[in-house]
Protein backbone atom coordinates (compact mmCIF):
# COMPACT_ATOMS: atom_id res chain seq x y z
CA UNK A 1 -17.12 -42.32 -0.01
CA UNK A 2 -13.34 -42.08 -1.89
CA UNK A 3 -12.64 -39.34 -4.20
CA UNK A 4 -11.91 -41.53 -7.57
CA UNK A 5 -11.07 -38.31 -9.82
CA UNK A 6 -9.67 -35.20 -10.64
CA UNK A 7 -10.15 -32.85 -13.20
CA UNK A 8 -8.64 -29.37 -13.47
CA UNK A 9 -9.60 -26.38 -15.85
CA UNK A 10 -7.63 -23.60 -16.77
CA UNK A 11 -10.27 -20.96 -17.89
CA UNK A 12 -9.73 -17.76 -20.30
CA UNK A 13 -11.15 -14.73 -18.43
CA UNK A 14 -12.48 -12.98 -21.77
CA UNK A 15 -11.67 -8.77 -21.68
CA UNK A 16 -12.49 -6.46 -20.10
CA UNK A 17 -10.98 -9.58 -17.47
CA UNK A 18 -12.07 -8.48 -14.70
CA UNK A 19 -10.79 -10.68 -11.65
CA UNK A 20 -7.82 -11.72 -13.69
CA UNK A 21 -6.93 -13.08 -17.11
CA UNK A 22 -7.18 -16.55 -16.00
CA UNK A 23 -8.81 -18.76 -13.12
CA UNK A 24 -7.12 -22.39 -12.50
CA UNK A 25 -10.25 -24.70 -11.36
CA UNK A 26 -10.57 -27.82 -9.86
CA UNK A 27 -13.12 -30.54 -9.97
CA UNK A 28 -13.13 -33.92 -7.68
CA UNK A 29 -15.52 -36.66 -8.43
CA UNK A 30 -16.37 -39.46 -5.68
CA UNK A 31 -17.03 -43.30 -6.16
CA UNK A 32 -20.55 -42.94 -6.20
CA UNK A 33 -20.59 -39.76 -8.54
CA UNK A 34 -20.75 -36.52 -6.55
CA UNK A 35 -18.63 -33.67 -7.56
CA UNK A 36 -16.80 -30.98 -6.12
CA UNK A 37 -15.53 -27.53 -7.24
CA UNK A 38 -12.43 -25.88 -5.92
CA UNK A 39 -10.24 -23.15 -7.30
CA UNK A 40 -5.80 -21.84 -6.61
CA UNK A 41 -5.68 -18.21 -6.89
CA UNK A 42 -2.42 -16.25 -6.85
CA UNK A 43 -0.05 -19.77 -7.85
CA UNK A 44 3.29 -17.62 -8.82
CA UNK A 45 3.81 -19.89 -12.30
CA UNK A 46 2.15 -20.31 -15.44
CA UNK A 47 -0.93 -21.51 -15.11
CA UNK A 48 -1.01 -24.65 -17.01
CA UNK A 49 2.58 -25.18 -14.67
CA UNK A 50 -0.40 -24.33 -11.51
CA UNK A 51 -2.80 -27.14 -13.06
CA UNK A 52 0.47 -29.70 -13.35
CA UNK A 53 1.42 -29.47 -9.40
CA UNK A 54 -2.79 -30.19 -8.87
CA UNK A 55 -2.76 -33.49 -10.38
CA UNK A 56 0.81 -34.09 -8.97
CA UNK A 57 -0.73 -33.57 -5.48
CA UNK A 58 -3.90 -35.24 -6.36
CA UNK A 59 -2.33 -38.74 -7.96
CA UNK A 60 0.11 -39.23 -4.67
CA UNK A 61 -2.40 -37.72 -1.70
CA UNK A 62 -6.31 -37.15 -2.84
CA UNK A 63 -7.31 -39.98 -4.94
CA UNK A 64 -8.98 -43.18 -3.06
CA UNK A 65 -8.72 -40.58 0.08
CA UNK A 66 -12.20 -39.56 2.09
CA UNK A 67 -13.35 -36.27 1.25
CA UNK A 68 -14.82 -35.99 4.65
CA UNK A 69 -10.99 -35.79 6.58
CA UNK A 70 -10.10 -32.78 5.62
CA UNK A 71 -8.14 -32.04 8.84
CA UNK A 72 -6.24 -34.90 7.67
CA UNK A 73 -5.96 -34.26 4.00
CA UNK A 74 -4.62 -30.07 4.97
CA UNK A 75 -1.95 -31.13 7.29
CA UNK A 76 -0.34 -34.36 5.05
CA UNK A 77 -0.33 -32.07 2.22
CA UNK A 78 0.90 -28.66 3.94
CA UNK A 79 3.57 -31.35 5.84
CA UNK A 80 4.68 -33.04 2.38
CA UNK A 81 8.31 -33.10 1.45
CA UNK A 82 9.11 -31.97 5.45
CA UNK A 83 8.14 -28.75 4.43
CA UNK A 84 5.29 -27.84 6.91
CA UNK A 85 5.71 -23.70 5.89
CA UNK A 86 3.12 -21.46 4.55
CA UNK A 87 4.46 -21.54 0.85
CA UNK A 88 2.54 -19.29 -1.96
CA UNK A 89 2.61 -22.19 -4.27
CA UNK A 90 1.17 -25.28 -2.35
CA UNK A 91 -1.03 -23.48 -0.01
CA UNK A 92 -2.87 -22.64 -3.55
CA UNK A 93 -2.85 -26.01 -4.17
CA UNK A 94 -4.18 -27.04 -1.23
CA UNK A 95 -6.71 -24.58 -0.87
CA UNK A 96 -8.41 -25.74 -4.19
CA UNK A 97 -8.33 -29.38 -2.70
CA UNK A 98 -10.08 -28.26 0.81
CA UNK A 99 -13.18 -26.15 -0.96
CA UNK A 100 -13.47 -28.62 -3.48
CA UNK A 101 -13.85 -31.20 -0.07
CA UNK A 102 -16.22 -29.31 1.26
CA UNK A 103 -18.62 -28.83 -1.87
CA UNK A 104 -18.73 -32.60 -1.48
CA UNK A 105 -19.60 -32.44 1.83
CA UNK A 106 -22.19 -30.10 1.79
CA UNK A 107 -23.66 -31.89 -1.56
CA UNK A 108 -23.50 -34.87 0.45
CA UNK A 109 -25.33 -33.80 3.59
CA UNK A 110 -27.85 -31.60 1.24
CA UNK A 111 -26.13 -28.43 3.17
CA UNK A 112 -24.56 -25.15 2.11
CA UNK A 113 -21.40 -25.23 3.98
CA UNK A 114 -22.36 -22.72 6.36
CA UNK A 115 -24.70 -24.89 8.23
CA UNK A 116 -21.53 -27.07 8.68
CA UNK A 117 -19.50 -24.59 9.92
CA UNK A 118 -21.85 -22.78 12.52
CA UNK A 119 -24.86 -21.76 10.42
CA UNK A 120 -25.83 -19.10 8.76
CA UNK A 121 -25.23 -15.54 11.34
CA UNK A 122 -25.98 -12.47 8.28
CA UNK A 123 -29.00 -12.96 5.79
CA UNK A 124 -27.34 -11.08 3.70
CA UNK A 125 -23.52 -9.46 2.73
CA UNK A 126 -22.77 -6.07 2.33
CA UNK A 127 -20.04 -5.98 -0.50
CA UNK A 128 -17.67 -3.54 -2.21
CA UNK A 129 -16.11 -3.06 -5.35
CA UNK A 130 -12.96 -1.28 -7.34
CA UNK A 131 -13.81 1.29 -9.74
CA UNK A 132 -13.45 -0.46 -12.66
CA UNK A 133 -12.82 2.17 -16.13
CA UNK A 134 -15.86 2.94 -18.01
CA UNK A 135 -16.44 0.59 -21.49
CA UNK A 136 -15.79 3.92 -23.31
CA UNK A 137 -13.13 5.45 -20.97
CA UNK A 138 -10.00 6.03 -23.74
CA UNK A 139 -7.23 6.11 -20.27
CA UNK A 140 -8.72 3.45 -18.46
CA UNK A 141 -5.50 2.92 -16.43
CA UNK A 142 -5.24 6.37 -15.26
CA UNK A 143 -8.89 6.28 -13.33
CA UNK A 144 -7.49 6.48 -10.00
CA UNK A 145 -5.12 9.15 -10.02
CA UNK A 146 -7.92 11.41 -12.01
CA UNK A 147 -9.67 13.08 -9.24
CA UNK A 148 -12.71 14.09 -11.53
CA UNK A 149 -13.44 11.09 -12.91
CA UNK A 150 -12.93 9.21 -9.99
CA UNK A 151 -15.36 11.06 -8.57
CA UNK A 152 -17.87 10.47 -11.16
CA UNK A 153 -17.69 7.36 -11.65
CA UNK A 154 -17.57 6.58 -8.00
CA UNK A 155 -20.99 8.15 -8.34
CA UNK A 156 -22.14 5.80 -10.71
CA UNK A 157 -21.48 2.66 -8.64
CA UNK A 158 -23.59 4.59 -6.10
CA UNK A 159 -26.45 4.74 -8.47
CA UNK A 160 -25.97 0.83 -8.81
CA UNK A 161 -26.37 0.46 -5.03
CA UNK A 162 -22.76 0.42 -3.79
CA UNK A 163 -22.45 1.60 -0.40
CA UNK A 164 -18.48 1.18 -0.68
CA UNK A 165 -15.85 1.43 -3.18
CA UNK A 166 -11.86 1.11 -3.56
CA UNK A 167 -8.95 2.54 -4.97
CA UNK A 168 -5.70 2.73 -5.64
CA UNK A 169 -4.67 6.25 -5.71
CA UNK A 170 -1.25 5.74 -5.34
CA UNK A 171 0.54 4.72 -8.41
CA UNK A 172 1.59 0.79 -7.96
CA UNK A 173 5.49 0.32 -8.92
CA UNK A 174 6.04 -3.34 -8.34
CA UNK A 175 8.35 -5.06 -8.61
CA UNK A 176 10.09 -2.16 -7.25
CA UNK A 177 8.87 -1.63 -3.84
CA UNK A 178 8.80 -0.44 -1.34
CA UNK A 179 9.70 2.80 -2.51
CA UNK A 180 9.40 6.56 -0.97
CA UNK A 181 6.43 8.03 -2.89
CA UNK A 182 7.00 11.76 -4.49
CA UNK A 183 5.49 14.80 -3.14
CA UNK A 184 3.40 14.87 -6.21
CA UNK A 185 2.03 11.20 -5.97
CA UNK A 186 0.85 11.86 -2.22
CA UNK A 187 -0.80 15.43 -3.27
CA UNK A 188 -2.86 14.08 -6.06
CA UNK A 189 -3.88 10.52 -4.12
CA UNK A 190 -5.03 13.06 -1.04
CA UNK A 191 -7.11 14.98 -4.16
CA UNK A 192 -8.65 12.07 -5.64
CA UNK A 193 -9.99 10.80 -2.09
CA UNK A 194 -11.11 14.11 -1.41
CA UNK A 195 -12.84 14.29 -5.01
CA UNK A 196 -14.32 11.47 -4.43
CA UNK A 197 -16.05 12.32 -0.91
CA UNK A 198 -17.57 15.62 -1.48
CA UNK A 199 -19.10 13.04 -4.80
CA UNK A 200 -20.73 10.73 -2.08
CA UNK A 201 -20.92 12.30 0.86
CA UNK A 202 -21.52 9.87 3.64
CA UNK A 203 -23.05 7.47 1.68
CA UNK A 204 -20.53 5.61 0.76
CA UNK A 205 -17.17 4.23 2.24
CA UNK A 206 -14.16 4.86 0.77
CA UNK A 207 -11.76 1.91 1.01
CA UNK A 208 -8.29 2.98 0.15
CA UNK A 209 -6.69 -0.29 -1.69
CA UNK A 210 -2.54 0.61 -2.08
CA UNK A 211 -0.99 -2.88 -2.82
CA UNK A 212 2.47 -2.60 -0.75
CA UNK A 213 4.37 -0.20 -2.39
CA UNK A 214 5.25 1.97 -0.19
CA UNK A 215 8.03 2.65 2.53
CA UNK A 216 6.39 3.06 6.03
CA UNK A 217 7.58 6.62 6.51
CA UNK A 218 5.50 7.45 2.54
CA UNK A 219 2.41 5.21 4.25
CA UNK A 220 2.27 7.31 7.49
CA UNK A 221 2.69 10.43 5.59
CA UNK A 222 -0.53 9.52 3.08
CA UNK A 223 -2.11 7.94 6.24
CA UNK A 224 -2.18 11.25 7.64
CA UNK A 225 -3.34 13.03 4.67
CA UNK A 226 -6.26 10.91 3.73
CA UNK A 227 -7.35 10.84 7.89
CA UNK A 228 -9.73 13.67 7.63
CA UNK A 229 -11.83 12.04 4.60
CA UNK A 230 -12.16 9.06 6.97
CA UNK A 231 -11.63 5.65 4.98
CA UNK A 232 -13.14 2.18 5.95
CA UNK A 233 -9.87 1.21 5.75
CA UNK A 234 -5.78 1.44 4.70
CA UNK A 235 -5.09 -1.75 2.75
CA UNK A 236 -1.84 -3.14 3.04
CA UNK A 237 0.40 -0.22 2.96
CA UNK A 238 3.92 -1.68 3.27
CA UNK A 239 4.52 -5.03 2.22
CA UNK A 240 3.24 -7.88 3.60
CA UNK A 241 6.20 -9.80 4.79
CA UNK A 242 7.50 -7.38 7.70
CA UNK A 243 3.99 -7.24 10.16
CA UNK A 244 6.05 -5.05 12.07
CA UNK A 245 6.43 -2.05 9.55
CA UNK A 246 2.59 -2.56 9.03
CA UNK A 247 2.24 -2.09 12.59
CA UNK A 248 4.00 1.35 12.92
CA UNK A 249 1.67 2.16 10.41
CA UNK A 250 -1.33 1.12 12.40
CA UNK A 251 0.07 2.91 15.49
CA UNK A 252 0.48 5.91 12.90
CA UNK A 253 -2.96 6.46 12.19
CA UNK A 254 -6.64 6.37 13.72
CA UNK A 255 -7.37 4.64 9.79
CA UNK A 256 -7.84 0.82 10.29
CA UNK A 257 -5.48 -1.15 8.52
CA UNK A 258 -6.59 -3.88 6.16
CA UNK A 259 -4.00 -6.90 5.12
CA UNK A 260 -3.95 -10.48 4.06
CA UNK A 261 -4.86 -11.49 0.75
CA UNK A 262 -0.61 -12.18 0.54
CA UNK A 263 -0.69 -14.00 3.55
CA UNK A 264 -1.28 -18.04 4.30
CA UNK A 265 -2.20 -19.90 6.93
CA UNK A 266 -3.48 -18.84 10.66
CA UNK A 267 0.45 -18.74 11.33
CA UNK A 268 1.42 -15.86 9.63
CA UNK A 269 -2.13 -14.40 10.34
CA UNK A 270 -1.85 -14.83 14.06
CA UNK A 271 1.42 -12.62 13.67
CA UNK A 272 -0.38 -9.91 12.03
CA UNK A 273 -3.23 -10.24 15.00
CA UNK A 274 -0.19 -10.35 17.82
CA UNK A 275 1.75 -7.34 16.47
CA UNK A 276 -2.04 -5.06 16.55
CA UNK A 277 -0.89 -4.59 12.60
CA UNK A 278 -4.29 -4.91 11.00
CA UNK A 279 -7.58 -4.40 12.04
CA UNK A 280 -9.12 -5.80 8.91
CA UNK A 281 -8.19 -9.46 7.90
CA UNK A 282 -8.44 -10.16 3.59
CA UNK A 283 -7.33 -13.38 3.40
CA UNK A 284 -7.76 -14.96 -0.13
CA UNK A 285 -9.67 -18.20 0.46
CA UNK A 286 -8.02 -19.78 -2.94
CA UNK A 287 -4.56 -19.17 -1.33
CA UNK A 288 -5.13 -19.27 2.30
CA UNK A 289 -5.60 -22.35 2.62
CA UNK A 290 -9.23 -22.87 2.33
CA UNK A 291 -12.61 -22.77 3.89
CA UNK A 292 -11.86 -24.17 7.19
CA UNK A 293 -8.46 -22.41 7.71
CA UNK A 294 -10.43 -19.17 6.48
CA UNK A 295 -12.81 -19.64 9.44
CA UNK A 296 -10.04 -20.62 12.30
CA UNK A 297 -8.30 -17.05 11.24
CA UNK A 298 -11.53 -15.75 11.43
CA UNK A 299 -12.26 -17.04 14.89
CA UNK A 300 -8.71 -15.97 15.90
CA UNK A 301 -9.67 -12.53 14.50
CA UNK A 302 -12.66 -12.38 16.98
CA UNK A 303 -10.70 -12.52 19.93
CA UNK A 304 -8.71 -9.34 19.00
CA UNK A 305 -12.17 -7.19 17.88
CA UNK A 306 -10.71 -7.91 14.24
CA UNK A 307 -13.06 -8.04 11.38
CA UNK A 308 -12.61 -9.95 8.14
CA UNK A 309 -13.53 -8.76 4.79
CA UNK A 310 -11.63 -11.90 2.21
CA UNK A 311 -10.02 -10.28 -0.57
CA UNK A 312 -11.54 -11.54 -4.05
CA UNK A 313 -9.58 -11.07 -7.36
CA UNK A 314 -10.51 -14.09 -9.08
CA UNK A 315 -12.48 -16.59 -10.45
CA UNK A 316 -16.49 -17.58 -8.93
CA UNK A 317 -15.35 -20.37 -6.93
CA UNK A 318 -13.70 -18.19 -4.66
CA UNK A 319 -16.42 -15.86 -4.75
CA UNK A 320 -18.31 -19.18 -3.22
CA UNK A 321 -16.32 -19.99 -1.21
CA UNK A 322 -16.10 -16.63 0.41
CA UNK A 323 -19.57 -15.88 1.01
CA UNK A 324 -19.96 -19.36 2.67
CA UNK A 325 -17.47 -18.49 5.10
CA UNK A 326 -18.51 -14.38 5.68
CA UNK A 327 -22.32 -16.09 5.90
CA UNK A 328 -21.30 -18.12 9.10
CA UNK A 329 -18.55 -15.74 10.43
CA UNK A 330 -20.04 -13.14 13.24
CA UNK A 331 -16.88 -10.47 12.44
CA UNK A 332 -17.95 -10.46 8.91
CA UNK A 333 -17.31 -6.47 7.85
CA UNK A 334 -17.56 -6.74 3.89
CA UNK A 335 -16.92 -8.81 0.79
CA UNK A 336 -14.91 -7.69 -2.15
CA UNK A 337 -17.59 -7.92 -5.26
CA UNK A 338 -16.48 -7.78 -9.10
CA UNK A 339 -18.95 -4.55 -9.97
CA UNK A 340 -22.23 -6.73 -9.65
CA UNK A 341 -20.86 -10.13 -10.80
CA UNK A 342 -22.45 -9.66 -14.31
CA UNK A 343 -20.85 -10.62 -17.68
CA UNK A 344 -18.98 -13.72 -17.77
CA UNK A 345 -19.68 -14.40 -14.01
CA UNK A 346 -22.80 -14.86 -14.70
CA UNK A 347 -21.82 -16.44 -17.97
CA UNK A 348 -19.68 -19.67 -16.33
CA UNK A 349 -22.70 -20.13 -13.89
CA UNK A 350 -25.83 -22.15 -14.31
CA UNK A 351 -27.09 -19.51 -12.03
CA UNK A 352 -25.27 -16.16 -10.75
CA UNK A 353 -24.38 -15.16 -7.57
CA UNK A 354 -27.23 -12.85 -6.12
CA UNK A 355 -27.00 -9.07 -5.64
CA UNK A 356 -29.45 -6.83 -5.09
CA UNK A 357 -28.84 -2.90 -3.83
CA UNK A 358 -25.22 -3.63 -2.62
CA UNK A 359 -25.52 -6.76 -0.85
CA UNK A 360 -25.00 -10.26 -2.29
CA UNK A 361 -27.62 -12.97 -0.82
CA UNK A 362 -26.21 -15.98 0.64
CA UNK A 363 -27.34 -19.20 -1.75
CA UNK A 364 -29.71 -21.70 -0.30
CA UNK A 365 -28.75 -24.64 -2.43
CA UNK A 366 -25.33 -27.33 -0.88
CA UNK A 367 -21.76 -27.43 -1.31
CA UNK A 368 -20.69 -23.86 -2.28
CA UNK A 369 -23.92 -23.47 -3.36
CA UNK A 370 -22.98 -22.44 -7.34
CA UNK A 371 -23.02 -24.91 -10.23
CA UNK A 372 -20.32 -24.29 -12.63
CA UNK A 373 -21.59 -24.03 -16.87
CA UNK A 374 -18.68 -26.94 -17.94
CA UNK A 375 -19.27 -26.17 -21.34
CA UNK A 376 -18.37 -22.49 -20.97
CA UNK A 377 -15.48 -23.62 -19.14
CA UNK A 378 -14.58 -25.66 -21.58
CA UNK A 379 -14.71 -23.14 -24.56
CA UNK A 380 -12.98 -20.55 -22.91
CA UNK A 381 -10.16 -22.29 -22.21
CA UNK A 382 -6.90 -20.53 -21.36
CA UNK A 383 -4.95 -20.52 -24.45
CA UNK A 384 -2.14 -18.25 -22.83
CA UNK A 385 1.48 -19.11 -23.67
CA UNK A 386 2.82 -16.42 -20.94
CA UNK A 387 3.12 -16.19 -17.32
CA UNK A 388 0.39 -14.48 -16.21
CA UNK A 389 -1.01 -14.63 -12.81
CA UNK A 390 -4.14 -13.06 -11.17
CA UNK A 391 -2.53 -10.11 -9.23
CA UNK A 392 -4.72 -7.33 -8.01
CA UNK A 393 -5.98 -5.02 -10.30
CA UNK A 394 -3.27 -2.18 -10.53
């Protein structure tokens, strides 16, 4: 078996967008007609600049290769141009390669790519999601720092079946940070979370989501005021690139620390495991560097007591991909959800990812165990003429 094509997609998330404004697919055919679905998340360029570097990297490296030697196929391409570094841009790349590899392989063995990779270990996956703005809310991007309606409509996801939600309650002010957060902005993120658990009670975790932007002495300051409401976790609450910052934070606070959906590779996640700075490993399998890189962090993560929960603000081919890999994984915590992967989620599927009372249900069926609607793809192709990359909801 030789992979004889490519074909890459670069999709128009229709509003309310939710998981970003655009999705960069991949698709790999084989010599004797099976096909294989992979996806880039977080590529810093315009997308249709994302979609050129695929088919660079697929004429030179993929075509005529076997879709089986994926070792093989990850370290020529991660080694190309004597670069061998986890870079944003090609570890995208070659992450969309790897799962789109292993849908073939588990098409081609009649396997979800679980039973590959250990077999299945949870029937089914407990699952979170960001409170999104209500269709009629007229200050949608104020939700999070409004303590009473944050609190209601964190008890409307309840209703749904949520057991866990996240937020942001601390103003983001990239590309800016880290900054030292104001008096103010620490008061009202310590009222929000506080809102929003006498609304829930102890039904529901609280997963605080900052994305970086603050200085470590702000983050162990809101650490300690959001202690007593008890989160799941503290998600990356300096920037990613100094693990040693993060881990003052860790040391700061009895909240575990989340991190990883800006990291690549089990290099710079074995740092993060060394230096005790996260508890809670998100890596984004679209930008990790795959499936199988996904699981070797994950099996690193065991040997520390580290759970994962892979970060998810994208397109449904990461979504696959990342319940494949949580399915197999014993430290499997939680999986980032899109509300209840409804609207055009379900749209760009043949059939939609299953969820029922909070939990999503492994698929049954090979590969990544989805089957992409090509003619939805097709007409809702990205039309965009700006950059505009799939950064986490803010």
């Amino acid at each position: 078996m030789k992979i004889a094509d490519i074909k890459t997609y670069v999709v128009g998330n229709p509003v309310p967008d939710k998981g970003g404004n655009n999705w960069v697919f991949l698709k790999l055919v084989t010599d004797d007609g099976v096909e294989g679905f992979g996806e880039a998340y977080g590529v810093p360029f315009h997308p249709h600049a994302t979609v050129r570097l695929i088919e660079d990297v697929g004429e030179r490296f993929i075509i005529d290769s076997d879709p089986f030697k994926i070792e093989k196929m990850w370290r020529t391409l991660y080694s190309r141009g004597y670069s061998q570094h986890p870079d944003l841009t090609m570890m995208g790349v070659i992450s969309a390669f790897e799962m789109a590899c292993w849908d073939i392989i588990g098409k081609a063995l009649n396997q979800p790519i679980y039973n590959l990779l250990g077999g299945q270990f949870h029937e089914k996956l407990r699952s979170y999601t960001y409170l999104y703005p209500a269709p009629d809310d007229p200050t949608p991007r104020n939700l999070f720092t409004d303590p009473e309606r944050a609190a209601s409509r964190a008890a409307e996801y309840i209703k749904q079946g949520f057991t866990a939600i996240k937020i942001d309650p601390v103003e983001p002010t990239m590309p800016a940070s880290p900054v030292q957060v104001s008096l103010e902005a620490l008061h009202t993120a310590e009222m929000v979370v506080n809102s929003i658990r006498e609304a829930v009670g102890t039904s529901c975790d609280i997963l605080v989501g900052t994305h970086g932007q603050m200085t470590t002495s702000s983050a162990i300051r809101l650490a300690k005021r959001l202690e007593k409401f008890d989160p799941l976790w503290f998600e990356e609450p300096v920037p990613p690139e100094n693990r040693d910052e993060m881990a003052r934070v860790a040391r700061a606070t009895s909240i575990p620390i989340a991190s990883g959906e800006r990291l690549t590779t089990k290099y710079e996640f074995r740092e993060l495991l060394e230096k005790q700075a996260a508890a809670i490993l998100q890596m984004a399998l679209g930008r990790v560097g795959g499936i199988l890189e996904a699981k070797k962090i994950a099996g690193m993560a065991e040997a520390y007591y580290a759970h994962i929960a892979p970060h998810l603000y994208c397109g449904p081919i990461e979504a696959a991909a990342n319940i494949q890999l949580d399915t197999c994984s014993p430290n499997f915590l939680i999986q980032e959800s899109i509300e209840t992967w409804g609207g055009f989620y379900t749209d760009i599927l043949k059939e939609p990812i299953q969820w029922e009372n909070g939990f999503i249900i492994p698929p049954t069926k090979p590969g990544l165990g989805i089957e992409l609607d090509e003619e939805v793809v097709i007409k809702n192709s990205y039309a965009g003429d700006s950059l505009t990359i799939n950064a986490p909801r803010d």
